[in-house]
Protein backbone atom coordinates (compact mmCIF):
# COMPACT_ATOMS: atom_id res chain seq x y z
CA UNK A 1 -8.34 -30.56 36.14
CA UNK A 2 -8.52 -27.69 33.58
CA UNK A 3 -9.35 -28.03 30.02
CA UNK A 4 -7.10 -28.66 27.65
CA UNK A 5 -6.74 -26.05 24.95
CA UNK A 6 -7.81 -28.21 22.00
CA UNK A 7 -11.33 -28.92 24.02
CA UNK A 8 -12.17 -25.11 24.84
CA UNK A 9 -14.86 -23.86 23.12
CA UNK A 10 -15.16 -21.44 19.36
CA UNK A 11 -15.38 -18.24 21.65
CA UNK A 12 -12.66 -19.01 23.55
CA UNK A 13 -10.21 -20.20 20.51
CA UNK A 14 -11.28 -16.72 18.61
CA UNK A 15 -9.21 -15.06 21.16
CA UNK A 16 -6.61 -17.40 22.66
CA UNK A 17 -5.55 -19.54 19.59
CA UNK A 18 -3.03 -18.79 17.83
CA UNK A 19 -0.45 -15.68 19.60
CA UNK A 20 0.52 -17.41 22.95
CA UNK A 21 2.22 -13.58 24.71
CA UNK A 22 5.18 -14.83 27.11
CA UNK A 23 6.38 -13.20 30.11
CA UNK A 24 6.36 -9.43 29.78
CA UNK A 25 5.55 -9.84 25.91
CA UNK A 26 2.68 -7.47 24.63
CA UNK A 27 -0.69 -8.79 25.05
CA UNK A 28 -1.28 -7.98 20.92
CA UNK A 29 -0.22 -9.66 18.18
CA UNK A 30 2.72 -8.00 17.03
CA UNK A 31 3.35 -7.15 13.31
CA UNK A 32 6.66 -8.39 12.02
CA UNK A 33 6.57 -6.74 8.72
CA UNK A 34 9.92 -7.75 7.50
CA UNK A 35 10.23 -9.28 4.37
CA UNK A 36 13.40 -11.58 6.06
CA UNK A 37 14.93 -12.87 8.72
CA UNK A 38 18.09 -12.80 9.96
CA UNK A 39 20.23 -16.12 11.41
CA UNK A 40 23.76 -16.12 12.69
CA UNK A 41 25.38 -18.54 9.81
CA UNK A 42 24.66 -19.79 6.77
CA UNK A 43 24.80 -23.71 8.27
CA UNK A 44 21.51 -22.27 10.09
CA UNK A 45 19.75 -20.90 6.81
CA UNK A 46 20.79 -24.27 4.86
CA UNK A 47 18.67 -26.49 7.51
CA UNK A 48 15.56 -24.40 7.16
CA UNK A 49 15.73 -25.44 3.36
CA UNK A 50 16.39 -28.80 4.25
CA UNK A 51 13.58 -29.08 6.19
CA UNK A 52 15.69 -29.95 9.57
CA UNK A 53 15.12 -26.75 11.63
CA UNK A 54 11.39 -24.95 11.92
CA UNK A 55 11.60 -20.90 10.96
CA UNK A 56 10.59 -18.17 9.01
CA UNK A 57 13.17 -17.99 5.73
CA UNK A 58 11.38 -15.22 3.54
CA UNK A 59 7.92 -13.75 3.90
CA UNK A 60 6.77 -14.98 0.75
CA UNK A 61 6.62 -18.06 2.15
CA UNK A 62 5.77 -17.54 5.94
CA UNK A 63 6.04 -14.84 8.35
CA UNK A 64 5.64 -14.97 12.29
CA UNK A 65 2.54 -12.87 12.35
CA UNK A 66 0.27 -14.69 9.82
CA UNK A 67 1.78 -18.13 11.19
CA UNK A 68 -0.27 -17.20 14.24
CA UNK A 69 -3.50 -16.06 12.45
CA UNK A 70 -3.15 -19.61 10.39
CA UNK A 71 -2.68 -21.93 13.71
CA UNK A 72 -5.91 -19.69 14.97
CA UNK A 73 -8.05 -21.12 11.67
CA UNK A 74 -6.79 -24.20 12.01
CA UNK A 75 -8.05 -24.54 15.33
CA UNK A 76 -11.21 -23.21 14.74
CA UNK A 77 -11.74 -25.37 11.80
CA UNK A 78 -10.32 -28.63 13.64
CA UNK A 79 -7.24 -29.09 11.18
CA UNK A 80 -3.74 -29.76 12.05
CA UNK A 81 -2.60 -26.53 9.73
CA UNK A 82 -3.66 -23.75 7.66
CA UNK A 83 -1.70 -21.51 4.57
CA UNK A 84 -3.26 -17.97 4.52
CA UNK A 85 -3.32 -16.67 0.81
CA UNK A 86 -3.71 -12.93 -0.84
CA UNK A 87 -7.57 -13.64 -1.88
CA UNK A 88 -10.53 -16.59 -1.38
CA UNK A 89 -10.28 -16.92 -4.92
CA UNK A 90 -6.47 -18.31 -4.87
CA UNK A 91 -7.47 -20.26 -1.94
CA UNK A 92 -10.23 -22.28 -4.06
CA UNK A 93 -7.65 -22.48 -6.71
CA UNK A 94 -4.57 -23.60 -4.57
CA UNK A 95 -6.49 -26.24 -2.97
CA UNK A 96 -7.11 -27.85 -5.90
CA UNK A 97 -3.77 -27.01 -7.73
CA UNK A 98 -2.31 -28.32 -4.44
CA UNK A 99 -3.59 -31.83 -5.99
CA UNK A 100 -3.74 -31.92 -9.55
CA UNK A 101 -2.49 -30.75 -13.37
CA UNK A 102 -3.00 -30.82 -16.58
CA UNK A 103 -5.56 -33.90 -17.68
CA UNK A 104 -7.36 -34.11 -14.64
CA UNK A 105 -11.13 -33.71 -13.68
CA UNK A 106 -12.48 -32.78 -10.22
CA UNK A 107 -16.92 -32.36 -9.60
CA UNK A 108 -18.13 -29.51 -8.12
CA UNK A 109 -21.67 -28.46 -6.99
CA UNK A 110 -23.02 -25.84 -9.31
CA UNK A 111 -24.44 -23.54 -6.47
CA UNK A 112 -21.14 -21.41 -5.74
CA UNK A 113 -20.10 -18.28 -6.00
CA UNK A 114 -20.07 -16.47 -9.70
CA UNK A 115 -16.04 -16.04 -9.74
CA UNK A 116 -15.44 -19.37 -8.54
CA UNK A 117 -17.53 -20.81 -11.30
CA UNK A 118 -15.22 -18.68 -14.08
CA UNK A 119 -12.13 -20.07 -12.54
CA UNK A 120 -13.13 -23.75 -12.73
CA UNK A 121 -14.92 -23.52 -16.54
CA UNK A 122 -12.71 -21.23 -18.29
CA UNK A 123 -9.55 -20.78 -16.12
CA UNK A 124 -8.69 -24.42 -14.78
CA UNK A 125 -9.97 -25.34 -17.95
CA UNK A 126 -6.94 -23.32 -20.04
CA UNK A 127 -4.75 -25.38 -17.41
CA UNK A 128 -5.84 -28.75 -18.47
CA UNK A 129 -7.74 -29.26 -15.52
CA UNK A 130 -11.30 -29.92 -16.48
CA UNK A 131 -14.91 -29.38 -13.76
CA UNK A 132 -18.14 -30.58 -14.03
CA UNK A 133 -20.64 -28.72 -12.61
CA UNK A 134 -23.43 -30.98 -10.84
CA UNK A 135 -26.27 -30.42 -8.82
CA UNK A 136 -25.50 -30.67 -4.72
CA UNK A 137 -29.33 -32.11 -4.61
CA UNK A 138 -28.98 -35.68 -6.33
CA UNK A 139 -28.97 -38.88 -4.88
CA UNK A 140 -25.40 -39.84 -3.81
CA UNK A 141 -26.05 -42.98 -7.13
CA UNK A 142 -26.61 -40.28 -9.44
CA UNK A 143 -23.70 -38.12 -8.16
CA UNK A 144 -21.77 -41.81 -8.70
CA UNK A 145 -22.00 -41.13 -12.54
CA UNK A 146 -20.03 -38.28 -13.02
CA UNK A 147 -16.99 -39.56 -11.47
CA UNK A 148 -13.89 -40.55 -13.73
CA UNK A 149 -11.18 -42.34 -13.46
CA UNK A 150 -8.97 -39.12 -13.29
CA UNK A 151 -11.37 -37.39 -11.04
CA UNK A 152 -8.63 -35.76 -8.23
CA UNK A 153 -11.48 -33.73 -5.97
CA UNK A 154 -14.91 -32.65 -4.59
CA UNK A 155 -15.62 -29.23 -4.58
CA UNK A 156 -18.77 -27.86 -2.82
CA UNK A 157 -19.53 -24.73 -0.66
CA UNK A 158 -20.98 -25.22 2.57
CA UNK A 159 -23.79 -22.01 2.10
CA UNK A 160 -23.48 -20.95 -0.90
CA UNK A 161 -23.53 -17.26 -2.21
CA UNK A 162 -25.96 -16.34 -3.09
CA UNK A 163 -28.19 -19.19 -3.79
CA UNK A 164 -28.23 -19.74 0.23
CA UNK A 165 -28.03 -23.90 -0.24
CA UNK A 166 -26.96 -26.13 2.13
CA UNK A 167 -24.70 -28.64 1.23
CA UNK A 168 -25.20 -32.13 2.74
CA UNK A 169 -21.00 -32.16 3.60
CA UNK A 170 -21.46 -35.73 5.20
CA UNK A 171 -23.24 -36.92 1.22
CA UNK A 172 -20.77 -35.60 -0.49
CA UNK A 173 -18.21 -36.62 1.92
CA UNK A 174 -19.48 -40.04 1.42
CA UNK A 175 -19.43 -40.07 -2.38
CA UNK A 176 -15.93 -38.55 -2.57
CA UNK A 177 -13.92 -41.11 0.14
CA UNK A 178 -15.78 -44.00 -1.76
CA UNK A 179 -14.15 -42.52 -4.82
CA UNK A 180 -11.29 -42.10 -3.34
CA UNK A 181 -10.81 -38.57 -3.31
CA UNK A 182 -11.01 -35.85 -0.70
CA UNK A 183 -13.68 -33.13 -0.49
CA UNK A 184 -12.89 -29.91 -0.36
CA UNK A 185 -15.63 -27.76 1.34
CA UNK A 186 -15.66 -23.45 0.94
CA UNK A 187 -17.07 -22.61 4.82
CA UNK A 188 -16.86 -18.74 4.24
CA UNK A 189 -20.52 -17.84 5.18
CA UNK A 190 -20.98 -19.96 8.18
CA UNK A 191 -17.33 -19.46 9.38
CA UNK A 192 -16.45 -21.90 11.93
CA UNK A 193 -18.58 -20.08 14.51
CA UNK A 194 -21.60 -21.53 13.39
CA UNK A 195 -20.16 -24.68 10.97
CA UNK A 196 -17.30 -26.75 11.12
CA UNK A 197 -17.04 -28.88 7.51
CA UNK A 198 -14.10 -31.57 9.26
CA UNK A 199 -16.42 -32.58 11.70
CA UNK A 200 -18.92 -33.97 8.95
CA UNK A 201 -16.55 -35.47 6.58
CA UNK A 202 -14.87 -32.56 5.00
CA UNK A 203 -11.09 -33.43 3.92
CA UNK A 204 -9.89 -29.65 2.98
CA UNK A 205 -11.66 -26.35 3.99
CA UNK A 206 -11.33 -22.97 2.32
CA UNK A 207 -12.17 -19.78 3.18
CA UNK A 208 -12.80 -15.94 1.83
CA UNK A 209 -11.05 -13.88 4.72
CA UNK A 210 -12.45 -10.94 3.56
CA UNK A 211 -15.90 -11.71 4.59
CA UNK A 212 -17.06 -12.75 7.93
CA UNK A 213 -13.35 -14.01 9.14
CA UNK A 214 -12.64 -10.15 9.11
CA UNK A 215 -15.73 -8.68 9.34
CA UNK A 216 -15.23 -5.17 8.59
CA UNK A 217 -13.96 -5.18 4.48
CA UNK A 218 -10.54 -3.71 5.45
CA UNK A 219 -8.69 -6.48 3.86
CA UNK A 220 -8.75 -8.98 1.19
CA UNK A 221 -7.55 -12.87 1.91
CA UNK A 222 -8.30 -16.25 1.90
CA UNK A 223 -7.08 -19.13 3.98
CA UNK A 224 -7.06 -23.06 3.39
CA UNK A 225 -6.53 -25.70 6.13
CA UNK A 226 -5.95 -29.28 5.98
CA UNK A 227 -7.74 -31.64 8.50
CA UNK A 228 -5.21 -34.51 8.20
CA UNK A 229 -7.71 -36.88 7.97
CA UNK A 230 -7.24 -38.02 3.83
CA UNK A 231 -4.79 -40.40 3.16
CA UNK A 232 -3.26 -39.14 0.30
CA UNK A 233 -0.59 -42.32 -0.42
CA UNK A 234 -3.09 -45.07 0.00
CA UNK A 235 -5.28 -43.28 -2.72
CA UNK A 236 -2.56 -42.20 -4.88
CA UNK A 237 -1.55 -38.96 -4.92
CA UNK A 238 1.99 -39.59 -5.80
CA UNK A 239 2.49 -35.77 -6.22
CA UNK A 240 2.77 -36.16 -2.19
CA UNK A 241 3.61 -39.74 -1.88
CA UNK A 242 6.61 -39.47 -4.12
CA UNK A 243 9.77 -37.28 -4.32
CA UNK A 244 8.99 -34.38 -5.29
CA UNK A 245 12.33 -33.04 -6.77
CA UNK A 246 12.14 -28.77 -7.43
CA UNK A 247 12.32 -29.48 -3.52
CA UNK A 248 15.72 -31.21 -2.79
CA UNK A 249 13.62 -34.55 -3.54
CA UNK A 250 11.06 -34.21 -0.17
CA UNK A 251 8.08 -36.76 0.09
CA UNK A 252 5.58 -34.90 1.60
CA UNK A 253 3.97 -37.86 3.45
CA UNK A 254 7.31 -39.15 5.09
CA UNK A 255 8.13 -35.63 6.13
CA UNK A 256 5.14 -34.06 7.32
CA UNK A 257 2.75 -37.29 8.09
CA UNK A 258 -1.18 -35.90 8.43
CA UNK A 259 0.10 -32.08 7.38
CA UNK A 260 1.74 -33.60 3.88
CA UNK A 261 -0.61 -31.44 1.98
CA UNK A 262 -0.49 -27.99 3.96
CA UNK A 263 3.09 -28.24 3.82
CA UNK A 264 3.48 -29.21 0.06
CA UNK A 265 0.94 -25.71 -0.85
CA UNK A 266 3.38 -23.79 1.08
CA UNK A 267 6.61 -24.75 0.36
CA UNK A 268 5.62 -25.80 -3.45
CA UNK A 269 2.63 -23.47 -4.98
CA UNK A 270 3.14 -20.66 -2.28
CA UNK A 271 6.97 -20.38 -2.93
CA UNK A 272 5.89 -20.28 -6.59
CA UNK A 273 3.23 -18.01 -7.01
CA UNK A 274 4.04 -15.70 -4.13
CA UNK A 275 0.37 -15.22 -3.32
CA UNK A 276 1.08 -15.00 1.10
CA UNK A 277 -0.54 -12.01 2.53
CA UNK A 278 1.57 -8.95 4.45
CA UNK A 279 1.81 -9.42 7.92
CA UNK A 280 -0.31 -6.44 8.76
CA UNK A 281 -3.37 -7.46 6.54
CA UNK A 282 -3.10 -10.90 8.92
CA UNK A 283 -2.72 -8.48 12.09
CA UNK A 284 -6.38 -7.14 10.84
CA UNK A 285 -7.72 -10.54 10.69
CA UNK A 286 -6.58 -11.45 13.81
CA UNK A 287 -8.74 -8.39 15.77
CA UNK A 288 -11.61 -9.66 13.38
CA UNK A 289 -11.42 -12.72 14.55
CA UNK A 290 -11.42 -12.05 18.07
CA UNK A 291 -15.15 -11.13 17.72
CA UNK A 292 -16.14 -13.52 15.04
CA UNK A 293 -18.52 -15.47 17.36
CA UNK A 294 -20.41 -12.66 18.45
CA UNK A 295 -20.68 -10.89 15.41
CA UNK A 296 -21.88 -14.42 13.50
CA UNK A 297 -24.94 -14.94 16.27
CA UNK A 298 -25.99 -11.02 15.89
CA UNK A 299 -25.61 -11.20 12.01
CA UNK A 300 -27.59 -14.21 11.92
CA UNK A 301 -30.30 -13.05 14.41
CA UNK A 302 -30.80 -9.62 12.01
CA UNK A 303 -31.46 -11.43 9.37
CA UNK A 304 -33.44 -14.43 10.54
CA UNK A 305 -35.90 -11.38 11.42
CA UNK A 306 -35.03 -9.55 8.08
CA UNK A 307 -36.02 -12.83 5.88
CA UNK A 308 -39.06 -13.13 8.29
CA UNK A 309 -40.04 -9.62 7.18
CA UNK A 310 -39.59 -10.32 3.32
CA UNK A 311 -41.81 -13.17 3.72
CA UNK A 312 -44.72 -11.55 4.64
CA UNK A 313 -44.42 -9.52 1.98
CA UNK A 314 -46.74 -9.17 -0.96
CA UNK A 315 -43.57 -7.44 -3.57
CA UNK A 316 -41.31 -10.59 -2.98
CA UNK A 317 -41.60 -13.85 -4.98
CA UNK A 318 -39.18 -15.96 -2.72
CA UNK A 319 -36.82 -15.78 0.13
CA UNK A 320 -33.77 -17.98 0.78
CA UNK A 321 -32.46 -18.29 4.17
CA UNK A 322 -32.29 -21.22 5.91
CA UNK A 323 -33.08 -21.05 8.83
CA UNK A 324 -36.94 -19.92 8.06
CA UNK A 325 -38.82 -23.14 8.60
CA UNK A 326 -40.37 -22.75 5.40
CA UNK A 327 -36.21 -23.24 3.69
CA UNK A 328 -36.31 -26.00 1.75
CA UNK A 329 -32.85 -26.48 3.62
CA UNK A 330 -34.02 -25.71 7.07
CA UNK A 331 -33.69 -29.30 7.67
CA UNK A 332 -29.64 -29.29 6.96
CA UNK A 333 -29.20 -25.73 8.25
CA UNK A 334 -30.36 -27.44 11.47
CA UNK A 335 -28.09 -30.54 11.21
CA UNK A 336 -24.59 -28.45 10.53
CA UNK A 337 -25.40 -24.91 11.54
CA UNK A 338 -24.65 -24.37 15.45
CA UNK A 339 -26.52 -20.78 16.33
CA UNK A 340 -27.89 -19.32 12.92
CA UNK A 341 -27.10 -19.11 9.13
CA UNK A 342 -25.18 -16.26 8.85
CA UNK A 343 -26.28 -12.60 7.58
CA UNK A 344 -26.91 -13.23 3.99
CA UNK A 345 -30.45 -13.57 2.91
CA UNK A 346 -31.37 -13.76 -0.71
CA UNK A 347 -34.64 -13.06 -2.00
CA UNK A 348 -36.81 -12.57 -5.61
CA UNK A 349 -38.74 -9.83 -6.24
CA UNK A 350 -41.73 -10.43 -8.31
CA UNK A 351 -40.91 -7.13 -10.40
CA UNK A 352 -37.70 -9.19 -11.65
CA UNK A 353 -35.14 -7.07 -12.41
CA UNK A 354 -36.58 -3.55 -12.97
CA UNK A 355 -37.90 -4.34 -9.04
CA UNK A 356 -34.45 -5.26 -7.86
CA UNK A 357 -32.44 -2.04 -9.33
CA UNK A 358 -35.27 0.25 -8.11
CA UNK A 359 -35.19 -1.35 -4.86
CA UNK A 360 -31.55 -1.10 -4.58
CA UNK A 361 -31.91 2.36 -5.23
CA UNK A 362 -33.83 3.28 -2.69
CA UNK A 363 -32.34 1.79 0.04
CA UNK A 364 -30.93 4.64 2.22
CA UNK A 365 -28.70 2.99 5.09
CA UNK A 366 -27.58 -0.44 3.29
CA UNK A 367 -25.21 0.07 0.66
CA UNK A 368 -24.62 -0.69 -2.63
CA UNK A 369 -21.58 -2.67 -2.63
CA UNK A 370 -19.56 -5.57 -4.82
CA UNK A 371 -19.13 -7.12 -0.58
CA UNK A 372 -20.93 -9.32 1.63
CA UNK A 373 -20.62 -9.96 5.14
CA UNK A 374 -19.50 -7.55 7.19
CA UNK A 375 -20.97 -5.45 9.65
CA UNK A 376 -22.38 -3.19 7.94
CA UNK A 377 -25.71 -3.94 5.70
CA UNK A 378 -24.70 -4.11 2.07
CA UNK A 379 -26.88 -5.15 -1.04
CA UNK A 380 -26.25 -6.28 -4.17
CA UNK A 381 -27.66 -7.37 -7.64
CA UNK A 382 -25.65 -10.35 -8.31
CA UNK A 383 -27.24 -11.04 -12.20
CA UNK A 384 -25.85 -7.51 -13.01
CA UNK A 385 -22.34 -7.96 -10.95
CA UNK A 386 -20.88 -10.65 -9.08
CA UNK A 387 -22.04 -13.18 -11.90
CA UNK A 388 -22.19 -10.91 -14.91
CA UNK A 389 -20.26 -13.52 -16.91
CA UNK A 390 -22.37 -16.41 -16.13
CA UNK A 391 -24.88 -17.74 -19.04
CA UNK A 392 -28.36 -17.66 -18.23
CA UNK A 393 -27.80 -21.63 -17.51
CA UNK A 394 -24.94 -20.85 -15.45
CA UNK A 395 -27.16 -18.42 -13.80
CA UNK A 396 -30.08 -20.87 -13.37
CA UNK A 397 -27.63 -23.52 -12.79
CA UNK A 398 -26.47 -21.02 -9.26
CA UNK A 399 -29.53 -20.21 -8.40
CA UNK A 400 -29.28 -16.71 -9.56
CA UNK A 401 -32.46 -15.19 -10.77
CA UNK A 402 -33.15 -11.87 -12.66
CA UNK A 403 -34.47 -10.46 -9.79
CA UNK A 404 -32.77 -11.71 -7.12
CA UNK A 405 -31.12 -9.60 -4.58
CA UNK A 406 -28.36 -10.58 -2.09
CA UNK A 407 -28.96 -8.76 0.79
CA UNK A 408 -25.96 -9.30 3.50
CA UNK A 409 -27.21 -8.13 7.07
CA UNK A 410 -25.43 -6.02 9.65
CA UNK A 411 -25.20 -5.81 12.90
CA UNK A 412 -26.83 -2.11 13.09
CA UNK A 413 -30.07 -2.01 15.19
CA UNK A 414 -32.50 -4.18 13.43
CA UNK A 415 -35.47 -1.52 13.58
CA UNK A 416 -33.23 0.43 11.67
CA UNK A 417 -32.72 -2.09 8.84
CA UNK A 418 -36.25 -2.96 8.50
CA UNK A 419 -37.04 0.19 8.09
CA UNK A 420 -34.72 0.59 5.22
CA UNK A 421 -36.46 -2.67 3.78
CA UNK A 422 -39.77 -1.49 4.09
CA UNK A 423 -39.39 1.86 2.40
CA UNK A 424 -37.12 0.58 -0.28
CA UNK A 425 -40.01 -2.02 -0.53
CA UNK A 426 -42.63 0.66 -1.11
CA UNK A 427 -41.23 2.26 -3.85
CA UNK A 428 -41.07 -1.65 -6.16
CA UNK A 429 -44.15 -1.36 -8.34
């Protein structure tokens, strides 16, 4: 008996989820870059707004050729849906905007990305919606204290840039269900390909499509999917337990059972803020998709070598990867990493930051560039750029040192790139 499509493995689903081609339909995913749609009577528009009939009403809302990229994330991740969105950043803000307002608190691990941090301490904040910053490494009783009794969400990322920590998703999992409240879990540098959050506990997953989803920085996204698993009326959430009435009085959980809170960010916060992407940024994703799994176990054997190579050397302080054995995450890289930790390495060198511009500088193939993860071998300072505006115990509090560089490894030949390293390496004092 063949497999069923659910139980076919990542490589498989990078190609055939999603775009199902019928008879004598072309084998690509076409581009339906219309902004509507158009129906034979205005009984057939009414039911789509009432929820009775499935289809594409405006493409600010949905559109046939990102629905197909979304059910392709949502089966890599193991959810029942996903909602693609214009950037990572509204993705991470959705998600939690999805759930909450104005007097609410949600806990976050510390050790995330520089933007991310600004939009939960100073824009969230503006909304009412206060974080607390907290270190991923505590005991789940000391991560017990900082929940409130209007804590709403767990926010963590599952690698996180640059700081390269593992999170411990089936901890934090833990600390958040016996709270009450569902984890959200960031998976954009392992991708699915190598790290699937649902399967240890995770409740929502987020992503940065413009990183290693797509693969080649030729567009800008973000995508959230919903595993199904949370039940959001039994702990609750009556903003999708309850009518909800700017949408003809809906209750998300009677409606849409296990997809209640996909379907409430689309049809509430994605009809609102109009954040969907075009249908041919999603056509892009797709094709980067399709080669996601072998692009994530080259990327991740370049620089498993790459961070080998730094150790050794006598100009670097410390390097973060973690899949070296000598990671002080090897140990959880190994329990939810399947085939490598992705093609970020982060390292200190003992020069501080003088050492890191002047290594930067002399790199001659990887390049200088405010991106990470794509196939081509960029570097970047992120004290000096991606988190500028942090403090210097925001910085300490992300791992970010003056001195540390983020170096995000290609697939080029990897002679070529340590090459680059070791030159660029010879001119740090």
């Amino acid at each position: 008996m063949f497999i069923t499509f659910k139980e076919m493995k990542t490589e498989t689903k990078c190609i055939k989820a999603g775009y199902k081609p019928n008879n004598g339909e072309p084998m690509a995913l076409p581009i339906y870059q219309s902004t509507t749609y158009s129906y034979d009577t205005a009984e057939a528009i009414g039911k789509l707004f009432d929820l009775a009939e499935d289809g594409h009403m405006y493409s600010r809302i949905s559109n046939p050729t990102v629905a197909c990229v979304e059910e392709k994330i949502a089966a890599l991740e193991g959810g029942v849906g996903a909602l693609c969105t214009s950037s990572g950043q509204m993705a991470s803000m959705m998600s939690l905007l999805n759930i909450m307002e104005a007097g609410d608190h949600f806990i976050s691990s510390s050790k995330i990305y520089g933007g991310t941090v600004n939009l939960f301490m100073v824009t969230l904040k503006r909304l009412g919606i206060e974080c607390t910053l907290v270190d991923q490494d505590l005991s789940e009783e000391e991560l017990d204290k900082y929940f409130k009794p209007n804590t709403k969400a767990v926010f963590g990322e599952s690698l996180a840039n640059p700081a390269l920590s593992v999170l411990d998703i089936e901890k934090f999992a833990r600390v958040a269900h016996k709270h009450g409240v569902p984890l959200i879990v960031d998976n954009t540098f392992p991708t699915p390909a190598l790290c699937r959050p649902i399967e240890f506990g995770a409740d929502i997953v987020v992503h940065s499509t413009s990183k290693y989803l797509d693969g080649h920085a030729i567009q800008v996204g973000g995508v959230i999917i919903d595993s199904g698993n949370f039940d959001w009326k039994a702990n609750g959430y009556t903003c999708l337990s309850t009518p909800d009435e700017s949408y003809h009085g809906v209750t998300y959980t009677e409606k849409f059972g296990k997809s209640a809170y996909i379907a409430k960010a689309r049809l509430q916060l994605t009809r609102d803020f109009g954040t969907y992407p075009p249908a041919f940024s999603a056509f892009l994703l797709d094709l980067g998709i399709q080669t996601l799994s072998v692009r994530m176990k080259a990327h991740s054997e370049n620089a498993l070598k790459v961070a080998e190579f730094l150790e050794k050397s006598p100009k670097v302080e410390k390097v973060f990867y973690p899949s070296l054995e000598s990671d002080s995450y090897n140990g959880l890289a190994k329990k939810y990493f399947d085939g490598g930790s992705s093609g970020v390495v982060s390292f200190i060198l003992k020069g501080g930051r003088s050492s890191a511009m002047e290594f930067m500088k002399s790199l001659k193939m990887a390049t200088n560039a405010v991106h990470v993860a794509a196939v081509n071998t960029m570097v970047l300072h992120p004290a000096s750029a991606t988190h500028r505006q942090l403090t210097d115990e925001q910085l300490v509090g992300a791992g970010v040192a003056p001195g540390l560089i983020r170096f995000s490894v290609g697939i080029e030949h990897i002679d070529d790139i340590l090459e680059d390293v070791k030159y660029a390496l010879s001119k740090c004092e």
